[in-house]
C-alpha atoms as a PDB file:
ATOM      1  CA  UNK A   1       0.000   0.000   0.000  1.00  0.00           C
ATOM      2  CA  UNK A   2       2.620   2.710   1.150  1.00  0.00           C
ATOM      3  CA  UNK A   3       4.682   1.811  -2.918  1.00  0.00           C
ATOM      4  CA  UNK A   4       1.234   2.256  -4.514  1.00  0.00           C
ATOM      5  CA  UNK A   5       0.253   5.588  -2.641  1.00  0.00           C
ATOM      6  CA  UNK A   6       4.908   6.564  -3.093  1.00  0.00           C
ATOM      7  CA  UNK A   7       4.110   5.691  -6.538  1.00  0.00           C
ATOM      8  CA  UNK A   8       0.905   8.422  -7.397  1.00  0.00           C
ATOM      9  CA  UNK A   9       2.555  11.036  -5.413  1.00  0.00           C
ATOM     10  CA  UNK A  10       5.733  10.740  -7.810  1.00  0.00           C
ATOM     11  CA  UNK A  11       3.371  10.986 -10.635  1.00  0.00           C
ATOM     12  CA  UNK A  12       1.543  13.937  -9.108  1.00  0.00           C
ATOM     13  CA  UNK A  13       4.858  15.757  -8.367  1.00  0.00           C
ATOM     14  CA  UNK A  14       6.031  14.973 -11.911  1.00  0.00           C
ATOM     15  CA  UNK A  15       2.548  16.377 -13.819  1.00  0.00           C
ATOM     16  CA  UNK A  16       2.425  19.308 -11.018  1.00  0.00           C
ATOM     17  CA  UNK A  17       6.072  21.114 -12.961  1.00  0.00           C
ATOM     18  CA  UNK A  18       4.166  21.817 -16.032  1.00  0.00           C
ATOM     19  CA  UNK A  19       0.302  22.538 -14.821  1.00  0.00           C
ATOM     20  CA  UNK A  20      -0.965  22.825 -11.315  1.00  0.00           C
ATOM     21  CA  UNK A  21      -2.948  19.972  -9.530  1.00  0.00           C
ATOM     22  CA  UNK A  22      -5.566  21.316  -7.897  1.00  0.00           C
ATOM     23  CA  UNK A  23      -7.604  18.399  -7.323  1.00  0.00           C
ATOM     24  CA  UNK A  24      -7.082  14.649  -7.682  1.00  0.00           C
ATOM     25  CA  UNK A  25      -9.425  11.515  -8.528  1.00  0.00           C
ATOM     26  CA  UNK A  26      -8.683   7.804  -8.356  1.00  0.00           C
ATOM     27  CA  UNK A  27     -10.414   5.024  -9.866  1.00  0.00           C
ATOM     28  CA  UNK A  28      -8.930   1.399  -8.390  1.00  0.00           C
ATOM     29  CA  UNK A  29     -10.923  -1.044 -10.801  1.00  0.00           C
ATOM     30  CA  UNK A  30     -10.225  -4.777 -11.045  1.00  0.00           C
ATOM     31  CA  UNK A  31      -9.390  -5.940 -14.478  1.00  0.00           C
ATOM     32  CA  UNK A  32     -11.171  -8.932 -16.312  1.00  0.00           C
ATOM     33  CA  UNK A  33      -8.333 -11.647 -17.789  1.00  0.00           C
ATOM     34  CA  UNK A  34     -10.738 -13.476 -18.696  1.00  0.00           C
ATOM     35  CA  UNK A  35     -10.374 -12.345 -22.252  1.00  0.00           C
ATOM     36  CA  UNK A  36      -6.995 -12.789 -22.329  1.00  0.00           C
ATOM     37  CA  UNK A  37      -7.394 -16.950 -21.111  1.00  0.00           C
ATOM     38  CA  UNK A  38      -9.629 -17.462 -24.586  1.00  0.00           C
ATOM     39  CA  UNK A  39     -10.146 -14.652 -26.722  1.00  0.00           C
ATOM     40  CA  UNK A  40     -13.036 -16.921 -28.351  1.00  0.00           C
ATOM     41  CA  UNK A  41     -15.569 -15.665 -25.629  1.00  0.00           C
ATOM     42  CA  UNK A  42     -17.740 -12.841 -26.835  1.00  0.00           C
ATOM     43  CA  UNK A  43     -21.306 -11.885 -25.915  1.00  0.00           C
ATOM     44  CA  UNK A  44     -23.594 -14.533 -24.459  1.00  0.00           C
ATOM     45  CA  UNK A  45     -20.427 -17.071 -24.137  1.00  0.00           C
ATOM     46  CA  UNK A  46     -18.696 -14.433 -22.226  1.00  0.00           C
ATOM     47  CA  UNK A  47     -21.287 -13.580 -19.497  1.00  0.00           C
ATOM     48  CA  UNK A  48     -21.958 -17.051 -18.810  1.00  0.00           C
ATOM     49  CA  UNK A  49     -18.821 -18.402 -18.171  1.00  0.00           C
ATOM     50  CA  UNK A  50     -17.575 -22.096 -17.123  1.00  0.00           C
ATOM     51  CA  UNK A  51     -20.054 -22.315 -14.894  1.00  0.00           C
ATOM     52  CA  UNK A  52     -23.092 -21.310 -15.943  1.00  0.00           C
ATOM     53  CA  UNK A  53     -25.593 -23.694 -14.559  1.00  0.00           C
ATOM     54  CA  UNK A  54     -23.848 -24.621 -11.686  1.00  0.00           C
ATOM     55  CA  UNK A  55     -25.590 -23.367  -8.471  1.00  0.00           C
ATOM     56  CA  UNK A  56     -23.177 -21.980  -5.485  1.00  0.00           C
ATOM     57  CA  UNK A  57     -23.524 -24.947  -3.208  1.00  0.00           C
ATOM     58  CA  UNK A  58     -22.059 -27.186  -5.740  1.00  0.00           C
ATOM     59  CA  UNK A  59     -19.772 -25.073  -7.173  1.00  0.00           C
ATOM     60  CA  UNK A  60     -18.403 -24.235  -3.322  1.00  0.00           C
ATOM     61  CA  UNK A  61     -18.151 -27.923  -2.811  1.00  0.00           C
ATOM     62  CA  UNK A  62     -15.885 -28.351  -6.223  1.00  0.00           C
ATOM     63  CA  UNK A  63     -13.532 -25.690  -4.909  1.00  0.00           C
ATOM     64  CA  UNK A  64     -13.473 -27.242  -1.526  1.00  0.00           C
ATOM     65  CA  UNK A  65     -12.699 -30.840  -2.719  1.00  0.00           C
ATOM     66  CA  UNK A  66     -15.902 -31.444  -0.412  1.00  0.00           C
ATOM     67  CA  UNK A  67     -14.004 -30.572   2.687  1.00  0.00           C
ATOM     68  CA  UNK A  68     -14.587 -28.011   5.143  1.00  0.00           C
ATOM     69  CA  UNK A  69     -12.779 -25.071   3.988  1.00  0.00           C
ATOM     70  CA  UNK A  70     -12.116 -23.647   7.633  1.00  0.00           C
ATOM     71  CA  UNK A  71     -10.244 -27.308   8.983  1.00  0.00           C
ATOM     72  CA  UNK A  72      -8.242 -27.638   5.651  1.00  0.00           C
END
């Protein structure tokens, strides 16, 4: 956390020398890979995924190897 927040100030210093920052705004988003894994998905394919159909129970199980995931 303390190298991100060293990192934006170093930008902010460097943009200040030619305009002044009065304000700043952040945006921390999480980016999708999923395209890059199989650039075949598009529309409906895309949205549904792997594991479309498969409730939460089950799928919670699969990752689990139906074991408790607390006593692993």
């Amino acid at each position: 956390m303390e190298s991100r927040i060293a990192n934006i100030l170093t930008w902010v210093r460097r943009m200040g020398h030619g305009c002044p920052v009065g304000t700043l705004s952040l945006e921390l988003v999480k980016f999708d890979t999923a395209p890059l894994a199989d650039p075949s998905l598009v529309g409906a394919a895309y949205q549904q995924g792997i594991r479309e159909g498969m409730e939460i129970r089950e799928y919670l199980l699969h990752k689990w190897q139906r074991r408790c995931a607390y006593c692993q």
